[in-house]
Each structure stands twice: as structure tokens, then as C-alpha cells.
N, C-alpha and C. Protein backbone atom coordinates (compact mmCIF):
# COMPACT_ATOMS: atom_id res chain seq x y z
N UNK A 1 114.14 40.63 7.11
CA UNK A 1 114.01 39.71 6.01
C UNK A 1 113.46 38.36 6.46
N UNK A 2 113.18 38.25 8.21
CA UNK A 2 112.85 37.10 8.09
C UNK A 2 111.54 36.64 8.33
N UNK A 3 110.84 37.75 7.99
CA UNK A 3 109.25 37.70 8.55
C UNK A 3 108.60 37.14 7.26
N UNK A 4 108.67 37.30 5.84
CA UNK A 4 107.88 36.34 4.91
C UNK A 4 108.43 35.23 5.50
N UNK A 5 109.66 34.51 5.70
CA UNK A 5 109.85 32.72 6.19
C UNK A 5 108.91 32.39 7.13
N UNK A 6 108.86 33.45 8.36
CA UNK A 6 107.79 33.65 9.33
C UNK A 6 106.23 33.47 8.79
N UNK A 7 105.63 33.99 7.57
CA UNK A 7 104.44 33.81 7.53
C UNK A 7 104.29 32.67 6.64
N UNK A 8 105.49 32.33 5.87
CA UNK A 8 104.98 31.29 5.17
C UNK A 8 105.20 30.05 5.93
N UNK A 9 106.00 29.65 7.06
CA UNK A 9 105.95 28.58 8.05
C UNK A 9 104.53 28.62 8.68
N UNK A 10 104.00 29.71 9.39
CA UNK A 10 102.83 29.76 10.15
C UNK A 10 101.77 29.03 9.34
N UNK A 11 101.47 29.61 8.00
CA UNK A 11 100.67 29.52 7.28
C UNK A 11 100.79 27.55 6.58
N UNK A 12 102.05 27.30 6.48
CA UNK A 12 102.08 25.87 6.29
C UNK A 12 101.39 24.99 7.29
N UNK A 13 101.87 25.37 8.14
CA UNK A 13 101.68 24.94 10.05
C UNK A 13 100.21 24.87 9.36
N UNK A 14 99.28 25.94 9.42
CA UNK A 14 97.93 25.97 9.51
C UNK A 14 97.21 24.66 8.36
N UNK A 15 97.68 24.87 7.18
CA UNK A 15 97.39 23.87 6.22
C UNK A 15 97.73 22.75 6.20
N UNK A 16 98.66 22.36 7.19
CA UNK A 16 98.64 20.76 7.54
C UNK A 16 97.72 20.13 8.77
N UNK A 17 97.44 21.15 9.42
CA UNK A 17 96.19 20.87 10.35
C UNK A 17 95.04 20.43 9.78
N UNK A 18 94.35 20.64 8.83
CA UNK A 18 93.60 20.00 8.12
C UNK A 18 93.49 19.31 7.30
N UNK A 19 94.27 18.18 7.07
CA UNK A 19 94.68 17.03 6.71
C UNK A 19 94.56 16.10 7.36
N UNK A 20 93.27 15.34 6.98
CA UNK A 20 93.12 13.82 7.73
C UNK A 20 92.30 14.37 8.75
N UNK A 21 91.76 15.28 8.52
CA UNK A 21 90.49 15.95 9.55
C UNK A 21 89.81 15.32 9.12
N UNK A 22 88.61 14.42 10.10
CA UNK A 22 87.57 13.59 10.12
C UNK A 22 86.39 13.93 9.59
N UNK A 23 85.28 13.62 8.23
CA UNK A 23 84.05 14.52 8.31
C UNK A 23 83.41 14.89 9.63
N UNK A 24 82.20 15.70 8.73
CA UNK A 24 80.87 15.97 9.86
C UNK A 24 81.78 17.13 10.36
N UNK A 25 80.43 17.65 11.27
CA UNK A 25 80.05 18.84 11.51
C UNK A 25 81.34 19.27 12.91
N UNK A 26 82.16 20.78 12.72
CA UNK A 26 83.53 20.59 13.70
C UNK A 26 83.25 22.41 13.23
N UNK A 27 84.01 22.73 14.63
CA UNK A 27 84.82 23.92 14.63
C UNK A 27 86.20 24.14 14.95
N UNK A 28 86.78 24.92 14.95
CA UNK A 28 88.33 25.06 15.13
C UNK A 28 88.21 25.94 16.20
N UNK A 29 88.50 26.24 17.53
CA UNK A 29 88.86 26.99 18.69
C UNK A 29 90.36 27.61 18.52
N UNK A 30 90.24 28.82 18.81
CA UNK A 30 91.86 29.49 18.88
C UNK A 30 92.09 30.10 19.99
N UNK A 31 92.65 29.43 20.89
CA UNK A 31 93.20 30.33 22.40
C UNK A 31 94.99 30.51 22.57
N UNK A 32 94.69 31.50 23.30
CA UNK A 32 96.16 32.08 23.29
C UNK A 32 95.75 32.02 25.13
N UNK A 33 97.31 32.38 25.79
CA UNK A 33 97.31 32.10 27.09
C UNK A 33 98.83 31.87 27.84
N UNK A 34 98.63 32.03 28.76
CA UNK A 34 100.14 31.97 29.78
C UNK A 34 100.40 30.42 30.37
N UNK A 35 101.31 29.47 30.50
CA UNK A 35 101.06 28.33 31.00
C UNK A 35 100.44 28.33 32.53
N UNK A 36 100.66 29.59 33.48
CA UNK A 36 100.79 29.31 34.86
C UNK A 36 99.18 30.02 34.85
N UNK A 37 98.80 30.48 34.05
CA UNK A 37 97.59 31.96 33.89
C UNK A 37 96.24 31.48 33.70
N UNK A 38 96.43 29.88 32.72
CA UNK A 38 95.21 29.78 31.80
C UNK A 38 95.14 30.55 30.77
N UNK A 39 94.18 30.60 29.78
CA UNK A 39 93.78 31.16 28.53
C UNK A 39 92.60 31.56 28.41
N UNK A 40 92.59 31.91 27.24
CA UNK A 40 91.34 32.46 26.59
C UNK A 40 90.54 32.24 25.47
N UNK A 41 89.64 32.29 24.67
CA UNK A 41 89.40 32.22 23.25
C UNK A 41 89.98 32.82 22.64
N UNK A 42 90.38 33.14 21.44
CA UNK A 42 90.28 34.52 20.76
C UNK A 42 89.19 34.38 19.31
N UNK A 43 89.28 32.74 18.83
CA UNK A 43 88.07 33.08 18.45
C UNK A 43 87.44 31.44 18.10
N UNK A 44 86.74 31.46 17.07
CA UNK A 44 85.52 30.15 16.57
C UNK A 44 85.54 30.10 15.23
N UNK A 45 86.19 28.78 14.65
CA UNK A 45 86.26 29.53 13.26
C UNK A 45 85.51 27.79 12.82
N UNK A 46 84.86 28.11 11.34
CA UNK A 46 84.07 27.02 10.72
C UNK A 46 85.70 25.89 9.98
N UNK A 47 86.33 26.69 9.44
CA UNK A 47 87.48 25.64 8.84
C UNK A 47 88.69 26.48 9.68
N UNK A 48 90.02 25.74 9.23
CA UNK A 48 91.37 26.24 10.46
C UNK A 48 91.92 27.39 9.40
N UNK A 49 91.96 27.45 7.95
CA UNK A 49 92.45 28.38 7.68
C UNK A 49 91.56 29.62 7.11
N UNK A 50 90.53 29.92 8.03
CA UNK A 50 89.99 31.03 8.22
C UNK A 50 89.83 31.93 9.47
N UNK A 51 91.23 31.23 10.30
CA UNK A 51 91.62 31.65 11.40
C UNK A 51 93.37 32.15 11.22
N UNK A 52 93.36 31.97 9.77
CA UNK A 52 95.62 32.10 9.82
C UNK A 52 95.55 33.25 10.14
N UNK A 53 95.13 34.42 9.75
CA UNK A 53 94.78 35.69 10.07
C UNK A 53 95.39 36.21 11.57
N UNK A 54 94.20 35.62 12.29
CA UNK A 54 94.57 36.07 14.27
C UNK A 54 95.57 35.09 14.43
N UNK A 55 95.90 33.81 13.88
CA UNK A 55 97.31 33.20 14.22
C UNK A 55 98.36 33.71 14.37
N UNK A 56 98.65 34.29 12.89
CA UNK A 56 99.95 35.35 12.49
C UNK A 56 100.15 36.53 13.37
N UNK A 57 98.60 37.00 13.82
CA UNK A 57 98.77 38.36 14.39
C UNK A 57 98.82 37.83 15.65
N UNK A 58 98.73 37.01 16.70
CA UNK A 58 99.32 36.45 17.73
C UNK A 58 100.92 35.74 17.80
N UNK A 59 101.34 35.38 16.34
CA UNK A 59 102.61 34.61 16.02
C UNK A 59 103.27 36.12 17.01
N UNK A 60 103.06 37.14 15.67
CA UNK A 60 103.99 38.22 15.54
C UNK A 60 103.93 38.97 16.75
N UNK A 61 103.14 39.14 17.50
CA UNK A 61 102.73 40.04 18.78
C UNK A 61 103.95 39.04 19.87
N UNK A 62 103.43 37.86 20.15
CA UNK A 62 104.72 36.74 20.93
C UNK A 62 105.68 37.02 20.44
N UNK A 63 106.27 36.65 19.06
CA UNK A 63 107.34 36.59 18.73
C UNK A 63 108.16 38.56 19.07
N UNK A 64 107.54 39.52 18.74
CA UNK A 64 107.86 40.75 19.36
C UNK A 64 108.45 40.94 20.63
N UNK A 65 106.82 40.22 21.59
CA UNK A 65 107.20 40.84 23.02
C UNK A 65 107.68 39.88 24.16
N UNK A 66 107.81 38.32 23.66
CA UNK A 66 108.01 37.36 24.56
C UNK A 66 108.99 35.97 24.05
N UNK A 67 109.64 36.56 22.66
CA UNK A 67 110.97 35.81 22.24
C UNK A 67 110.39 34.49 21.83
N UNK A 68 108.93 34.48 21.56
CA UNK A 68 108.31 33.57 20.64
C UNK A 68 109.21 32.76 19.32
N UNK A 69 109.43 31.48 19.70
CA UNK A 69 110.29 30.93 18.47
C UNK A 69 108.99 30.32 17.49
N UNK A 70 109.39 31.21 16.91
CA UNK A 70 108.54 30.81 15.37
C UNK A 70 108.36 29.35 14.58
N UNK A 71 109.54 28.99 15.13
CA UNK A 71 109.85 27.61 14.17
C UNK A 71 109.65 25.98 15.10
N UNK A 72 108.81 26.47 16.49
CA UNK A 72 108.54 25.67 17.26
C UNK A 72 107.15 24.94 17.30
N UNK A 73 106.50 24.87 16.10
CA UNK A 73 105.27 24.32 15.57
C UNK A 73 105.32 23.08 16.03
N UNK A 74 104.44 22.66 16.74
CA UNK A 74 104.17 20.92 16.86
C UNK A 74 103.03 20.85 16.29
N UNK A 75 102.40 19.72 15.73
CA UNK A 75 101.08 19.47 15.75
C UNK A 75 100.99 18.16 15.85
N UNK A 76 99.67 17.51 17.02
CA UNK A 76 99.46 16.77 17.11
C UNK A 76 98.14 16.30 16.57
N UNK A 77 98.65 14.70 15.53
CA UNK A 77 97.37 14.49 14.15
C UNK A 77 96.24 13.57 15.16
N UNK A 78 96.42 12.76 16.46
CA UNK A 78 95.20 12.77 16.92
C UNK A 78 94.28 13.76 17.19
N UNK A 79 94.45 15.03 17.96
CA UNK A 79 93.34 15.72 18.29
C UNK A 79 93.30 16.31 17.15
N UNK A 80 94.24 16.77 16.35
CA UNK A 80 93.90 17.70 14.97
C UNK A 80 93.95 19.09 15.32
N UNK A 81 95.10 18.98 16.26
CA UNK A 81 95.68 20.06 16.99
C UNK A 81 96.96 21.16 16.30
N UNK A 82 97.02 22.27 16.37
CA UNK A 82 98.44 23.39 15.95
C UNK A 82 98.55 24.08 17.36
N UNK A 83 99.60 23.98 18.25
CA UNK A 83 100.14 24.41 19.45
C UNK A 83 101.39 24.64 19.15
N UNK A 84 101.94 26.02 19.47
CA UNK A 84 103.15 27.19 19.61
C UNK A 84 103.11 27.53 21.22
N UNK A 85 104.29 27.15 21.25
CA UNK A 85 104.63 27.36 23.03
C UNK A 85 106.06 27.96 22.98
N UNK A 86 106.91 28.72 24.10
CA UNK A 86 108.01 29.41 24.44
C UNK A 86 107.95 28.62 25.79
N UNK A 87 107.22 27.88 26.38
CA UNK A 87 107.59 27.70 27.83
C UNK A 87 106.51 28.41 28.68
N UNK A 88 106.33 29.42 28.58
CA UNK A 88 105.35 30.60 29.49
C UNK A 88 104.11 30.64 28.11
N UNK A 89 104.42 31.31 27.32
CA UNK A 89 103.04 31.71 26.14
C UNK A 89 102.58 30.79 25.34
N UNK A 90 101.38 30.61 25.13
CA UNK A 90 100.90 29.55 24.05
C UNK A 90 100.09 30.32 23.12
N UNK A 91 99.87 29.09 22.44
CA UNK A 91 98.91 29.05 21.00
C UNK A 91 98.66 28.25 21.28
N UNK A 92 97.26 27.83 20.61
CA UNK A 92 96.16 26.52 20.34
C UNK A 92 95.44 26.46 19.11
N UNK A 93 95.36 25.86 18.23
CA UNK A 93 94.17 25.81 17.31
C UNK A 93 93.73 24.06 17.33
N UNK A 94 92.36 24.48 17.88
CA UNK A 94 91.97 22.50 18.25
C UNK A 94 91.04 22.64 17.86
N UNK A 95 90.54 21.31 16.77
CA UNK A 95 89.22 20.94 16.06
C UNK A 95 88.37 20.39 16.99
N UNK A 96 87.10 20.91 17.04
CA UNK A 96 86.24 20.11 17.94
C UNK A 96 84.85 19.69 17.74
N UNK A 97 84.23 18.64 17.82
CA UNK A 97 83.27 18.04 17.07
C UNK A 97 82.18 18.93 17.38
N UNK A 98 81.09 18.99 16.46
CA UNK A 98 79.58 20.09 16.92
C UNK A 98 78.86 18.53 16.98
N UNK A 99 77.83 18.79 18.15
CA UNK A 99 76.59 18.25 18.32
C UNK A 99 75.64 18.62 17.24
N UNK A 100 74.84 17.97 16.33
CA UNK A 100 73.99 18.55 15.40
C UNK A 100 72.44 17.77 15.83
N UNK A 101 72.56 16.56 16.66
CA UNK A 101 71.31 16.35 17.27
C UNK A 101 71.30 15.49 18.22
N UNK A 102 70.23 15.36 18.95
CA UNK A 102 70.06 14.56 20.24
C UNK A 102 70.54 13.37 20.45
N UNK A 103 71.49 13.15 20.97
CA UNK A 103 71.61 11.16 21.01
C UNK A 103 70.26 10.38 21.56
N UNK A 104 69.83 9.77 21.33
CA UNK A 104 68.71 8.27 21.40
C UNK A 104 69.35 7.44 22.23
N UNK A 105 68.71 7.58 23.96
CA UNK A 105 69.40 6.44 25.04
C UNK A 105 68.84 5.57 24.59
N UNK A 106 69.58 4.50 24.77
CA UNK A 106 69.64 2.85 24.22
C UNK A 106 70.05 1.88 24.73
């Protein structure tokens, strides 16, 4: 019974990440990863909640096999960051600016 609380926290988590997101041109990065291991992508998304999808299905996979606390959401509103940690396993979803043209040295 406690997995809808589970998706509807995740899914809040995700929709406050984009709030007070800066215009212009950005992608959202999603890596998952071990603290001692490094990480990985898993993917590239144009806005953050067209990534809740592989979030949830990484929530639930941690929370299964590595005692993932669900309710340990931080987000930090400078980088425009959503990070889920246990200590050993992470989550990441970080906004990051796109280059759209050449800077002009000056």
C-alpha cells in the first residue's frame, strides 16, 4: 500500500525541480551510480518531467534491492538539482545550460 505515496512523492520531487528554472536553452541529465564507483547517464531529457518515468523505475529498482529511502529527496534550488542518496546509491537529475552559439572574444 505504500508504493502510490511512493510515486506520488517521486513525482512531486520531480515537479518542484522546475520551478524557478532559469530561461533559454537547458537539458536535464539523469545519472544513477555508486558513491565509491562513479556513475553513469541513463539519460538526456529536453524538460525534468519527461524523465519521471526512468526516475520511478530507478526509485523502485534501489528502493527493492538496496533499502533505498524513498522519502530522502533533497533538492538543491541553486543548481536546479533532484538527488536521492542511501549513502552508497544515488540519483541525479541536474539542469544544464546548452550552448546555442559561439561566444565573441572581447
Amino acid at each position: 500500500m505504500t508504493e502510490p505515496t511512493t510515486t506520488i512523492g517521486a513525482t512531486a520531487a520531480v515537479t518542484t525541480v522546475t520551478k524557478g528554472a532559469p530561461t533559454g536553452p537547458s537539458v536535464w541529465i539523469l545519472e544513477s551510480g555508486e558513491e565509491c564507483e562513479g556513475g553513469s547517464i541513463v539519460g538526456v531529457y529536453a524538460e525534468p518531467l519527461l524523465a519521471a518515468d526512468d526516475i520511478l523505475d530507478l526509485l523502485l529498482d534501489r528502493a527493492l534491492h538496496a533499502k533505498l529511502d524513498l522519502d530522502e529527496f533533497a533538492e538543491d534550488p541553486d543548481a536546479k538539482r533532484l538527488y536521492v542518496s542511501n549513502g552508497t546509491d544515488w540519483i541525479s537529475l541536474t539542469r544544464h545550460p546548452v550552448t546555442t552559439r559561439r561566444r565573441l572574444a572581447g
